[in-house]
Structure formats: C-alpha cells, structure tokens
C-alpha atoms as a PDB file:
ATOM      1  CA  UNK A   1      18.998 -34.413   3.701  1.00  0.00           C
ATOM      2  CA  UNK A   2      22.438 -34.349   1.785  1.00  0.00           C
ATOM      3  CA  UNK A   3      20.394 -34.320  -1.659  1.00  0.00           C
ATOM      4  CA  UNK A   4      18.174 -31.069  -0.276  1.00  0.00           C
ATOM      5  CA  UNK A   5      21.893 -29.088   1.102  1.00  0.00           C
ATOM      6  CA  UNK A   6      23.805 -30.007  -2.540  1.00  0.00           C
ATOM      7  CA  UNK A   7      20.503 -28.671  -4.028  1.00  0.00           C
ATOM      8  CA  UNK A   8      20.362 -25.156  -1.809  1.00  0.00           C
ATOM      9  CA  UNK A   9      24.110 -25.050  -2.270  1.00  0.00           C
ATOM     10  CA  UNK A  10      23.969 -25.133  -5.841  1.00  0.00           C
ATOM     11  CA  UNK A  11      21.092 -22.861  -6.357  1.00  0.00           C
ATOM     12  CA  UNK A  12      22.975 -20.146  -4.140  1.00  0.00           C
ATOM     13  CA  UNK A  13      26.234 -20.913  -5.961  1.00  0.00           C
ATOM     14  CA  UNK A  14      24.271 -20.147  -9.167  1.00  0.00           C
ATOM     15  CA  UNK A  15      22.290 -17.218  -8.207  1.00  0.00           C
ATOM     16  CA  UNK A  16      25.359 -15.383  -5.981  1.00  0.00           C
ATOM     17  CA  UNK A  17      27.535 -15.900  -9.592  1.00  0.00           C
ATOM     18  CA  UNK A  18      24.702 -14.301 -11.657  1.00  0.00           C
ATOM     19  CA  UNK A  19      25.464 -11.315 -13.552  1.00  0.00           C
ATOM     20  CA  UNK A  20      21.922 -11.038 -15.199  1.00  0.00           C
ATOM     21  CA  UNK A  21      19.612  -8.915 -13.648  1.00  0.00           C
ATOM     22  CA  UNK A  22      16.703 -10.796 -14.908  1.00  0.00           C
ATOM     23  CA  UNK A  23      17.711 -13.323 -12.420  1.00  0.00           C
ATOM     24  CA  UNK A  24      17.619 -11.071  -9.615  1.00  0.00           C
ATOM     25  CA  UNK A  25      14.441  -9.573 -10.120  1.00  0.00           C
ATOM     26  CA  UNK A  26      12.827 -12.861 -10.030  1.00  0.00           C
ATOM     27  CA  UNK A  27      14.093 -13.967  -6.940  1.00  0.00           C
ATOM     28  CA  UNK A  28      12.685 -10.501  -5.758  1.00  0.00           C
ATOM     29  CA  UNK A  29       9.562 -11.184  -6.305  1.00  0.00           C
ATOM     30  CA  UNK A  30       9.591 -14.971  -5.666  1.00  0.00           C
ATOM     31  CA  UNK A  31      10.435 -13.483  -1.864  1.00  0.00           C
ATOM     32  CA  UNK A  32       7.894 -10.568  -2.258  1.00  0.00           C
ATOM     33  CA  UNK A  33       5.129 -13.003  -2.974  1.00  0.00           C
ATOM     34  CA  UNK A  34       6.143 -16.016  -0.280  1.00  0.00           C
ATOM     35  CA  UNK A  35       6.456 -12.854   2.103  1.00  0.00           C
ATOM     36  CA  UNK A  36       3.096 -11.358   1.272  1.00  0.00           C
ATOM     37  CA  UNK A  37       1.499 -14.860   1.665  1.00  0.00           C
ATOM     38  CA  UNK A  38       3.443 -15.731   4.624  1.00  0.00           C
ATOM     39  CA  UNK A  39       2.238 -12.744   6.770  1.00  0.00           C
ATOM     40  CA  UNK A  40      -1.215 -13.868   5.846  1.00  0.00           C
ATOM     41  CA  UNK A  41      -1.011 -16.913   7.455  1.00  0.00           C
ATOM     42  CA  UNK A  42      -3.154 -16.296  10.760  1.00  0.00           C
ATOM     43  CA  UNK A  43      -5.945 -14.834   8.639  1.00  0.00           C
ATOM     44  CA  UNK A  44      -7.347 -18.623   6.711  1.00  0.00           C
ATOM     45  CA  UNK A  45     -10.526 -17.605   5.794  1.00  0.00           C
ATOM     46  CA  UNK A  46      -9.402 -14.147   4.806  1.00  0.00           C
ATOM     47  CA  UNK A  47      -6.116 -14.503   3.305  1.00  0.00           C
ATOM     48  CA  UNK A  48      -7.056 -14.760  -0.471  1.00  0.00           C
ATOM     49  CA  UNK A  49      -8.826 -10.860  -0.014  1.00  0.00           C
ATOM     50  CA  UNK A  50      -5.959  -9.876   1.787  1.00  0.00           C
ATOM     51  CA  UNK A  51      -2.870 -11.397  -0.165  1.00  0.00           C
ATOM     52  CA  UNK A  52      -2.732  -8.304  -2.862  1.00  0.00           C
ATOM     53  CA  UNK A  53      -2.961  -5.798  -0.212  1.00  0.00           C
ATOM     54  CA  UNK A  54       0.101  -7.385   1.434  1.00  0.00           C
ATOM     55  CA  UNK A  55       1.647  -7.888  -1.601  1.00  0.00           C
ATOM     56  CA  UNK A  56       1.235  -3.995  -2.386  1.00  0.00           C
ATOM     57  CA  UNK A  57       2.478  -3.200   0.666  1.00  0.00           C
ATOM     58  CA  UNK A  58       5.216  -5.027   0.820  1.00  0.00           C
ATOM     59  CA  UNK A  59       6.395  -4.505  -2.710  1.00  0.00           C
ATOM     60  CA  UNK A  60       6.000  -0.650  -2.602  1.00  0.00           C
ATOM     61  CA  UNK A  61       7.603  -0.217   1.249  1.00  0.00           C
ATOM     62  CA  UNK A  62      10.277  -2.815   1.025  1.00  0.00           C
ATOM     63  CA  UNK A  63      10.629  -1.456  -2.662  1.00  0.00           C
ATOM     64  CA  UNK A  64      11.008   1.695  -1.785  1.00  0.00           C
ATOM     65  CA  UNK A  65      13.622   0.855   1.143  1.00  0.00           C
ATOM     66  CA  UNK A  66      15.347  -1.490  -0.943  1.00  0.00           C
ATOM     67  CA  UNK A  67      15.910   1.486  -3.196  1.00  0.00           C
ATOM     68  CA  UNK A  68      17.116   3.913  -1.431  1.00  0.00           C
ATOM     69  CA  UNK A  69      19.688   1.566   0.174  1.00  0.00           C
ATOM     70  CA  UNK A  70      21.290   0.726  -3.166  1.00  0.00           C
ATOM     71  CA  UNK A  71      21.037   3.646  -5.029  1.00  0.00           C
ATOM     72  CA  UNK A  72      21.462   6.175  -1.912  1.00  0.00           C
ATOM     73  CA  UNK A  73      23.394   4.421   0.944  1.00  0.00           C
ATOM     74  CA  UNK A  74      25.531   1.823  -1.149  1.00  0.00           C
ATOM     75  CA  UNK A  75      25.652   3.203  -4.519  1.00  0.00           C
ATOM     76  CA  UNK A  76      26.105  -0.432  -6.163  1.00  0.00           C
ATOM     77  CA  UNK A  77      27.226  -0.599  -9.821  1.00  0.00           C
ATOM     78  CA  UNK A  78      25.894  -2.444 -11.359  1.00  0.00           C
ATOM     79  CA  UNK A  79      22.889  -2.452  -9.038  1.00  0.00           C
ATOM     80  CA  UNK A  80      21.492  -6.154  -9.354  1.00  0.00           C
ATOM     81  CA  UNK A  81      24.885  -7.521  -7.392  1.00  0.00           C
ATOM     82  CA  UNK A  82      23.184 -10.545  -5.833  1.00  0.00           C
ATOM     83  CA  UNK A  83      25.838 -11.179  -2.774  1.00  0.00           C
ATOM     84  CA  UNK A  84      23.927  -7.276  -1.415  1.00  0.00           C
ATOM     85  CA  UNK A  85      20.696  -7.497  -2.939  1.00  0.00           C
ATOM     86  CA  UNK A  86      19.622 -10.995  -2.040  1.00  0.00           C
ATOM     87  CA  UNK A  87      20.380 -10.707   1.976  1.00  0.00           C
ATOM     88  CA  UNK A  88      19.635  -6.857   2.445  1.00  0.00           C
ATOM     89  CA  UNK A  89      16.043  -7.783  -0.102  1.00  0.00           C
ATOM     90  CA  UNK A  90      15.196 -10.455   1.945  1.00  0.00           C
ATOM     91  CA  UNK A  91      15.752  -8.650   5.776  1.00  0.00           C
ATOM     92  CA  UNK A  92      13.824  -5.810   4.089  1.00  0.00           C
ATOM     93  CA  UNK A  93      10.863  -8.292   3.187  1.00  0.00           C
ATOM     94  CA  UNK A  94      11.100 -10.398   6.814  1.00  0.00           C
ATOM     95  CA  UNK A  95      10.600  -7.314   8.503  1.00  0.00           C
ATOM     96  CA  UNK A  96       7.830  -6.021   6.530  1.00  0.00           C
ATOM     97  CA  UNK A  97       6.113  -9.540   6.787  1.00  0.00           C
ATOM     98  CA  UNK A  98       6.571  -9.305  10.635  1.00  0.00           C
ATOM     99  CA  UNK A  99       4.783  -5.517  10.436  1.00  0.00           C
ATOM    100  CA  UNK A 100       1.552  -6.865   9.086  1.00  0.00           C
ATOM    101  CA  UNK A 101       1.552 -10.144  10.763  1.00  0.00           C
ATOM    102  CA  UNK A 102       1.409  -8.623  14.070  1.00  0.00           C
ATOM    103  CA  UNK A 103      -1.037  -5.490  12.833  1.00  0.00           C
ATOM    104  CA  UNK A 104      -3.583  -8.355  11.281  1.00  0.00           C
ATOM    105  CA  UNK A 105      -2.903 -10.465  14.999  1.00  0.00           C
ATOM    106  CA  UNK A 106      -3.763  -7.072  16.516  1.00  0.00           C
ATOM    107  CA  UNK A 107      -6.841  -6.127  14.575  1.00  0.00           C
ATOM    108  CA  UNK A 108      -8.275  -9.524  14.851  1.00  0.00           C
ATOM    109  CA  UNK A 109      -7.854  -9.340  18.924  1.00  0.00           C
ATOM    110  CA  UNK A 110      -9.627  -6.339  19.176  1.00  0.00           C
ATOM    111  CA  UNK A 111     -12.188  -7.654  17.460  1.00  0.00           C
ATOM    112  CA  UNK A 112     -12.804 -10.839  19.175  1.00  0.00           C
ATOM    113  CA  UNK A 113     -13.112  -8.396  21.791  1.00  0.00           C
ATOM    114  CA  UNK A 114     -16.281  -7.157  20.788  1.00  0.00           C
ATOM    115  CA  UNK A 115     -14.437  -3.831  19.657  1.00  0.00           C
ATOM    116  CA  UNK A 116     -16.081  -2.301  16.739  1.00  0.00           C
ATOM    117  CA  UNK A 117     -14.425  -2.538  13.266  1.00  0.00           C
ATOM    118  CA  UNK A 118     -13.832   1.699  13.748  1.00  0.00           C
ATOM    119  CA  UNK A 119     -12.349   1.123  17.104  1.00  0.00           C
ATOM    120  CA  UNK A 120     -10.368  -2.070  16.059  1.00  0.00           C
ATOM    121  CA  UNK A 121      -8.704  -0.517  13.690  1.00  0.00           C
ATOM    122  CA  UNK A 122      -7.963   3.196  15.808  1.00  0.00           C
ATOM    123  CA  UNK A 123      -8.018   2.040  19.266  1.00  0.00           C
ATOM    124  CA  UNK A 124      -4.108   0.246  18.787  1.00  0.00           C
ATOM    125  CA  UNK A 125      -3.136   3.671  17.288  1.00  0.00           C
ATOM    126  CA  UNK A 126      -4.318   6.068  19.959  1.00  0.00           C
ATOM    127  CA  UNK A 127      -3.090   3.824  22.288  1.00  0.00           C
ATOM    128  CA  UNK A 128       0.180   3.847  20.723  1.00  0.00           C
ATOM    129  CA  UNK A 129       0.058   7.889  20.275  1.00  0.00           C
ATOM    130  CA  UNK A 130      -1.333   8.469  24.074  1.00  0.00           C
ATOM    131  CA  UNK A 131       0.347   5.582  26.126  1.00  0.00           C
END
C-alpha cells in the first residue's frame, strides 16, 4: 500500500509540475480511452464493436466541452496548465462515460423486453419528450 501512494504521489507531483504539453495530451487520451472502455463495460460480448463509437463520442463531446472551457470560460495561457486541465478533463470524461453507460443499460432493457431494435432505441426518447 505505501509503495502504490509514493508511486501515485510521484506521478501527480510529476505530471502537475509539467510544462510540456506533450505530456498533457497523453494523459488526455490515456483518460479518453480508459473512459471509452469503461462505459463499455456492461456490454461483454459487444464491447470491442462498440469501443470506437464511445471513443468518438467521448473524444469529440468532452473535446469539444473541454474546449470551450479553456479557451472561452478560463482563457488559460498557456493552455496545457495541468493543475485545470487534468481535474476539469477528467469530470468532463466521467460524465460522458456515465451518459453512455446508462443509454447502453437503457437500450439493452428495452430490448430484453421484447421491444424492437426501432422502438428500443426511440421509445426512451419519446418517453423522455412526452412524459
């Protein structure tokens, strides 16, 4: 246990003293891709077919969000300052995780329902738009 917290420390040490942005962007998409696989994980015999389109959609919303909060809300300069990017990056990429997590737990419901795939996949929306 003491060997795995001087380990964590260290590596956060490092990574919240980087000034490379190189740095940063990898530990972007180290979370983008643990996230995208992550939110897979009640889909087994699916996940592998799903994983890029959860990667995509993670990596262009949370992209996209992650964006706009640095360049438009925060205006960071230099923009790769780790001590914002890292915990704003990675509530960004929880919540998107959580979004399609609960859509696939949805989907698959309605299907072990004996919904059709067409009615799976609109019935959760109209219900949604027409409580």
């Amino acid at each position: 246990m003491w060997l795995q917290l001087f380990t964590i420390g260290y590596c956060l040490t490092f990574l919240f003293n980087t000034e490379t942005p190189w740095v940063i962007v990898v530990v972007l998409l180290v979370m983008v891709v643990a996230a995208s696989w992550i939110a897979l994980n009640e889909v087994q015999q699916q996940r592998r077919d799903l994983f890029f389109k959860a990667l995509l959609a993670i990596s262009l919303g949370g992209g996209i969000t992650l964006a706009i909060i640095i360049f438009g809300v925060l205006q960071l300069l230099p923009w790769y300052q780790p001590q914002f990017i890292i915990p704003l990056s990675g509530m960004i990429f929880a919540n998107a995780m959580n979004a399609i997590s609960l859509a696939d737990e949805r989907f698959n419901n309605e299907l072990a329902h004996q919904q059709s795939y067409q009615q799976a996949v609109t019935l959760p929306l109209v219900q949604l738009l027409y409580p």
